[in-house]
Protein backbone atom coordinates (compact mmCIF):
# COMPACT_ATOMS: atom_id res chain seq x y z
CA UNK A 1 0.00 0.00 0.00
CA UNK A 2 1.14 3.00 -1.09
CA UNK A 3 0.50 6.89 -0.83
CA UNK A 4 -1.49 8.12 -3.99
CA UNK A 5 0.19 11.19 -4.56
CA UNK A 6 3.67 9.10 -4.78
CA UNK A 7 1.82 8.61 -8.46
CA UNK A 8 0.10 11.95 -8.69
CA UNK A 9 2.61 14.01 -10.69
CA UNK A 10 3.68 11.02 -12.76
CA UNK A 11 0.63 10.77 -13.89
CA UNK A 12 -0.13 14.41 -15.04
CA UNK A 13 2.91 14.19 -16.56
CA UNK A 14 1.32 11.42 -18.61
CA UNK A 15 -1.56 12.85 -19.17
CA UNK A 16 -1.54 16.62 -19.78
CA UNK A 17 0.72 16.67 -23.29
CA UNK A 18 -2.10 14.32 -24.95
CA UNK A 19 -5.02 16.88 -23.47
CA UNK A 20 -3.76 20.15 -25.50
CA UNK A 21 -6.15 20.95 -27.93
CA UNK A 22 -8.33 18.24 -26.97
CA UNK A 23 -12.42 18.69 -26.52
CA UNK A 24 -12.86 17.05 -23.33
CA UNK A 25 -16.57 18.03 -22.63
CA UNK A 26 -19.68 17.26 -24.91
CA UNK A 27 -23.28 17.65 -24.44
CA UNK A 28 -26.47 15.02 -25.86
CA UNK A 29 -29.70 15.23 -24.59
CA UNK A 30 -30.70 11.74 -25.63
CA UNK A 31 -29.83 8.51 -23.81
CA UNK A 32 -26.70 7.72 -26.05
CA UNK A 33 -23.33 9.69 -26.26
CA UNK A 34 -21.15 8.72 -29.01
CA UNK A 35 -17.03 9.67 -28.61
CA UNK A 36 -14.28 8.44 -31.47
CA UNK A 37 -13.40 6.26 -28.34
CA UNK A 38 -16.87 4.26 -28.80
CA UNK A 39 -20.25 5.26 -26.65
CA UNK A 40 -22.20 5.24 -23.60
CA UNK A 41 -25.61 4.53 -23.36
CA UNK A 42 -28.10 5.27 -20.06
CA UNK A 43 -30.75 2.17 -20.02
CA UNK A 44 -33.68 1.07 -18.38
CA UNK A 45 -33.84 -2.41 -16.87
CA UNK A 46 -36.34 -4.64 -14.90
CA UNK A 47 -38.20 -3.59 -11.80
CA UNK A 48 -36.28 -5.27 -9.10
CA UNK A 49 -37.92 -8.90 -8.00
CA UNK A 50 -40.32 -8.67 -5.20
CA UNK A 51 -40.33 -4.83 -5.17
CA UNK A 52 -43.00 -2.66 -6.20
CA UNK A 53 -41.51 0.78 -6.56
CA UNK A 54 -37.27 -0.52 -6.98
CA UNK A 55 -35.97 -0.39 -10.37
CA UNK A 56 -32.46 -0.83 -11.97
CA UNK A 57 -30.97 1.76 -14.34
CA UNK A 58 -27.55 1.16 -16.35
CA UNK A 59 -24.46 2.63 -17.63
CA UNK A 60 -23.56 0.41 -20.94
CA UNK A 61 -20.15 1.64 -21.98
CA UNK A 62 -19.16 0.15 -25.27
CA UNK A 63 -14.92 0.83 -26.46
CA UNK A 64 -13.24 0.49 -29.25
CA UNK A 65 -10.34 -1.67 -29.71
CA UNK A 66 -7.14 -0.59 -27.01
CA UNK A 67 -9.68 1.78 -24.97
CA UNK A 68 -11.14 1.69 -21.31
CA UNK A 69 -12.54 3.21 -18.61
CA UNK A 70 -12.15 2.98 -14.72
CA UNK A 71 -13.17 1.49 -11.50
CA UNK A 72 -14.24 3.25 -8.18
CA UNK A 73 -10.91 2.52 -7.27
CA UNK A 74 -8.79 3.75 -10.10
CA UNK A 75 -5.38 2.54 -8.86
CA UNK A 76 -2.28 4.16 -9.04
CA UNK A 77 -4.02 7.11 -11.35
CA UNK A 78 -7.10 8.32 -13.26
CA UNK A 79 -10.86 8.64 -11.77
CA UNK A 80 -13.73 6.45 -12.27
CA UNK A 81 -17.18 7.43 -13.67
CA UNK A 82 -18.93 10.28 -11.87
CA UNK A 83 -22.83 10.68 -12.51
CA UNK A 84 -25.44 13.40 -10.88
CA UNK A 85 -28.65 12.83 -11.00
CA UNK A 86 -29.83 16.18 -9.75
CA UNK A 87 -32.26 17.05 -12.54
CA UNK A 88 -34.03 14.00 -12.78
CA UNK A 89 -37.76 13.80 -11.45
CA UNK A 90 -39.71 11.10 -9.54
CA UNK A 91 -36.75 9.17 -8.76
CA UNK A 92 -34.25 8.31 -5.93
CA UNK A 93 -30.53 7.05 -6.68
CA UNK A 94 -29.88 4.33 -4.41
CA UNK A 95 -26.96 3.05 -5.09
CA UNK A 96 -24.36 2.36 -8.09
CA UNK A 97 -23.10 -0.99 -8.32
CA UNK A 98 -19.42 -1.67 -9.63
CA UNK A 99 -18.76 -5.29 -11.67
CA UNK A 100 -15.32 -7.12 -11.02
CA UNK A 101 -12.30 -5.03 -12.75
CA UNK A 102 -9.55 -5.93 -14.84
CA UNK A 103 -5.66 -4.91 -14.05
CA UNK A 104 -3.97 -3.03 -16.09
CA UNK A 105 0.16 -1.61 -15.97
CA UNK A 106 1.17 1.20 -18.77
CA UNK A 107 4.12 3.27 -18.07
CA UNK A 108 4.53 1.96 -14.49
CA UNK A 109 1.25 2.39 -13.43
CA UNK A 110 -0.76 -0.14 -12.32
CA UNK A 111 -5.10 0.74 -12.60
CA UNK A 112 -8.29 -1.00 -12.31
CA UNK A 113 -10.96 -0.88 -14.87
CA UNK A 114 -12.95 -2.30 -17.71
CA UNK A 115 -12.09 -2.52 -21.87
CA UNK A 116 -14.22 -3.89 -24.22
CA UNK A 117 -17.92 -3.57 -22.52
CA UNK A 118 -19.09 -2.89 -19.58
CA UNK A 119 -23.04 -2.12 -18.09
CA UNK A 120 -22.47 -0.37 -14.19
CA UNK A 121 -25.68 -1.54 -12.69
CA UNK A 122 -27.73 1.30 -11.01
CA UNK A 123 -30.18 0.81 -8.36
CA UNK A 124 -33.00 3.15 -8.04
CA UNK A 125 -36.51 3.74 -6.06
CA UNK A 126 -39.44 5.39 -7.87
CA UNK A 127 -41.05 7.92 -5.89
CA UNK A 128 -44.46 7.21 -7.46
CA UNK A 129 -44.73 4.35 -9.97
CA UNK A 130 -47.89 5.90 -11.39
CA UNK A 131 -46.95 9.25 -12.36
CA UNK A 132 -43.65 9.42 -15.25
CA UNK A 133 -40.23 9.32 -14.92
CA UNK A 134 -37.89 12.01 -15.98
CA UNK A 135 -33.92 10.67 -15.57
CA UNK A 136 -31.05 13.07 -16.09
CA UNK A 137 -27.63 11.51 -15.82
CA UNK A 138 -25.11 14.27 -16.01
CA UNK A 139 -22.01 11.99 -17.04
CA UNK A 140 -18.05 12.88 -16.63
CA UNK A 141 -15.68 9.80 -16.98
CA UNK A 142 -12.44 9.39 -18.32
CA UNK A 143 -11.03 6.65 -20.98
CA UNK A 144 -7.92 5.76 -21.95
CA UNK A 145 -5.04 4.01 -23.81
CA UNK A 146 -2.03 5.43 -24.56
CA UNK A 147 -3.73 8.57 -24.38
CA UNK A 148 -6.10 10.30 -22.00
CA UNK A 149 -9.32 12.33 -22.76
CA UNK A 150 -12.10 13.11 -20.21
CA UNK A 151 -15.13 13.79 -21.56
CA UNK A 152 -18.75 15.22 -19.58
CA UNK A 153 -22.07 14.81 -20.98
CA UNK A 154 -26.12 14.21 -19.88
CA UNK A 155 -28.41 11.59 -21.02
CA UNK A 156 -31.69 11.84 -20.81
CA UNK A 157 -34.40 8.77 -20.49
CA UNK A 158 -38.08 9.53 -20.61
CA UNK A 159 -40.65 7.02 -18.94
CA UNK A 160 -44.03 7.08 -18.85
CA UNK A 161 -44.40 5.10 -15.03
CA UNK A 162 -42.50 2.65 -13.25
CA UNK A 163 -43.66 0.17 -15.89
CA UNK A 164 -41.10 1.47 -18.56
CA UNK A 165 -38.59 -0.56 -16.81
CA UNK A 166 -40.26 -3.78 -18.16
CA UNK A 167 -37.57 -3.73 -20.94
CA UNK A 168 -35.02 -6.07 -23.07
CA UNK A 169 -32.28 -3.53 -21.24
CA UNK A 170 -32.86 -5.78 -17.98
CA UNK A 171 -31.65 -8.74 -19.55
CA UNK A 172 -28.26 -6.56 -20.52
CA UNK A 173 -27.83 -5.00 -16.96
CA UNK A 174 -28.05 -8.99 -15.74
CA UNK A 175 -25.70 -10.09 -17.21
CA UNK A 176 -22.81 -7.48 -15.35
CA UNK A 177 -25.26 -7.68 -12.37
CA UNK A 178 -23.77 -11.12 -11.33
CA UNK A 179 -20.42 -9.96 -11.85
CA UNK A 180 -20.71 -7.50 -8.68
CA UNK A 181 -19.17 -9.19 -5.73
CA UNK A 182 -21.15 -10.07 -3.02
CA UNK A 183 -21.32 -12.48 -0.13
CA UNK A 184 -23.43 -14.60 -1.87
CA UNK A 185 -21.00 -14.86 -4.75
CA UNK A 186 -18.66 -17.73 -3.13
CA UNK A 187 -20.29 -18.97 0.60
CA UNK A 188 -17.69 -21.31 0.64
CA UNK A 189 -15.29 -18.14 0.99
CA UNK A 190 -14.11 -17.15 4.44
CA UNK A 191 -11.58 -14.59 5.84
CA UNK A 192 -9.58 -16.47 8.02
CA UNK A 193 -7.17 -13.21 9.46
CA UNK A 194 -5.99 -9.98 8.45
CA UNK A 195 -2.84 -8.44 9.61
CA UNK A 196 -1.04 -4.96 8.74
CA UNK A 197 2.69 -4.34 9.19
CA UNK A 198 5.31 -2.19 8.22
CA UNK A 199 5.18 2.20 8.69
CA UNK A 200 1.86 4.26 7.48
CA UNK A 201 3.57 4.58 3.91
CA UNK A 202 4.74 1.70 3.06
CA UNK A 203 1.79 -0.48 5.16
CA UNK A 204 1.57 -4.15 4.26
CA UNK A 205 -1.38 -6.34 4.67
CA UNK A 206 -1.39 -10.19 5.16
CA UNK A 207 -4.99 -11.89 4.97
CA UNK A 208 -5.23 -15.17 4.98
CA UNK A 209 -8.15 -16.89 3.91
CA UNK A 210 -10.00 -20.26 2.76
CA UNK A 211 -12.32 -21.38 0.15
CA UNK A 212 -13.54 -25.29 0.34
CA UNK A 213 -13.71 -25.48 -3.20
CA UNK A 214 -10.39 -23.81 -4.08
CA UNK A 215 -9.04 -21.16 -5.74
CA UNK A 216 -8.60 -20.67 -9.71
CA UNK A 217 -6.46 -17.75 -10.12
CA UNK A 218 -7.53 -15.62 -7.31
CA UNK A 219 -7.18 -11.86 -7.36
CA UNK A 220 -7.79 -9.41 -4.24
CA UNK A 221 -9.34 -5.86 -4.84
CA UNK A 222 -8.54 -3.61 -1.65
CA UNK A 223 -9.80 -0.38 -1.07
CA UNK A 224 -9.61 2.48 1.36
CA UNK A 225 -8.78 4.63 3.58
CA UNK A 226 -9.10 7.99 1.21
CA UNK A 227 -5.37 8.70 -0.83
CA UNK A 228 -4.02 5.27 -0.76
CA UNK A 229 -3.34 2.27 -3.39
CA UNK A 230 -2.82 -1.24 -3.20
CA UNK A 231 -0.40 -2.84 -5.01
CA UNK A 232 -1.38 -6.37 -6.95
CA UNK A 233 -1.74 -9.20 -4.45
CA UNK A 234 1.17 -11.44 -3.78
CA UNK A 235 -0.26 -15.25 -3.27
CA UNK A 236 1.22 -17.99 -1.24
């Protein structure tokens, strides 16, 4: 574990020469925002089972070849997907849900994110399920590959009543929906112990732990507290 801003400045230094003369804001008031870098699209999924006024919502990033975006927990540098939902109407955010990263390492720097495709579940309450929904997702994320650009934009997603989320987008968000960790993802998983040593910048952690079925290439995500990184787990 390691102090962010050890990669702060190594990072701008990375990033700023590819920024000049770069647009890094847009604006599209529908529910799809299309880059050179690929698109993002807000969609509406299925009303959540056993619920009569939960919903989900998603974020359906779609990347060319080479490009990604990031986690909550960035790594070593960048900033994950930021969304307000201020101007929206009949509607409470709950909570946004975050699907298992990939690693990556360029220039040194070791970050957590997603390439490809990815959908970031959002789960979401309708205030009244009879009257319509109005959903404004004011949008600023950054994607990358050997270059940087940070872009902002809103999407907008118009539904009549809570029944608008009876939609072939619920299938989609299902699909990344099992891929958010969660107790019930491995029961046979246990934390045995979890030990820190070493000075408060340079603060080691050994956690032991057990899983009855066995591990095929494990991986450990650890976050927290606010302006530190984790290096990639060592595994014994």
């Amino acid at each position: 574990m390691q102090y962010y801003f050890r990669f702060l400045f190594k990072f701008i230094g990375f990033l700023v020469p590819f920024l000049m003369g770069t647009v890094a804001a847009a604006t599209a008031h529908k529910s799809t925002f299309v880059t050179d870098q690929g698109r993002v699209t807000l969609v509406a999924g299925s009303i959540v089972s056993g619920s009569r006024q939960k919903a989900l919502l998603g974020l359906h990033f779609e990347m060319k070849a080479g490009w990604k975006i990031y986690w909550r927990s960035p790594g070593d540098a960048g900033f994950p997907p930021q969304i307000r939902w201020d101007e929206s109407q009949n509607i409470k955010v709950l909570k946004t849900l975050w699907p298992i990263p990939k690693r990556f390492s360029v220039l040194g720097l070791s970050t957590l994110g997603y390439e490809e495709e990815v959908v970031l579940p959002i789960a979401v309450s309708i205030l009244n399920k009879k009257r319509p929904v109005l959903i404004r997702a004011n949008l600023s994320y950054l994607t990358c590959n050997q270059v940087c650009i940070p872009y902002e934009t809103e999407l907008h997603l118009d539904l009549e009543s809570l029944e608008g989320f009876n939609s072939t987008g619920g299938q989609l968000i299902g699909r990344y929906l099992k891929r958010v960790p969660s107790p019930e993802t491995r029961e046979d998983l246990s934390i045995i112990s979890v030990k820190s040593t070493g000075p408060p910048n340079e603060v080691k952690l050994k956690i032991e732990v057990r899983a009855e079925g066995g591990f095929n290439k494990p991986d450990l995500f650890v976050e927290g507290p606010e302006g530190y990184v984790f290096e990639p787990a060592k595994w014994q």
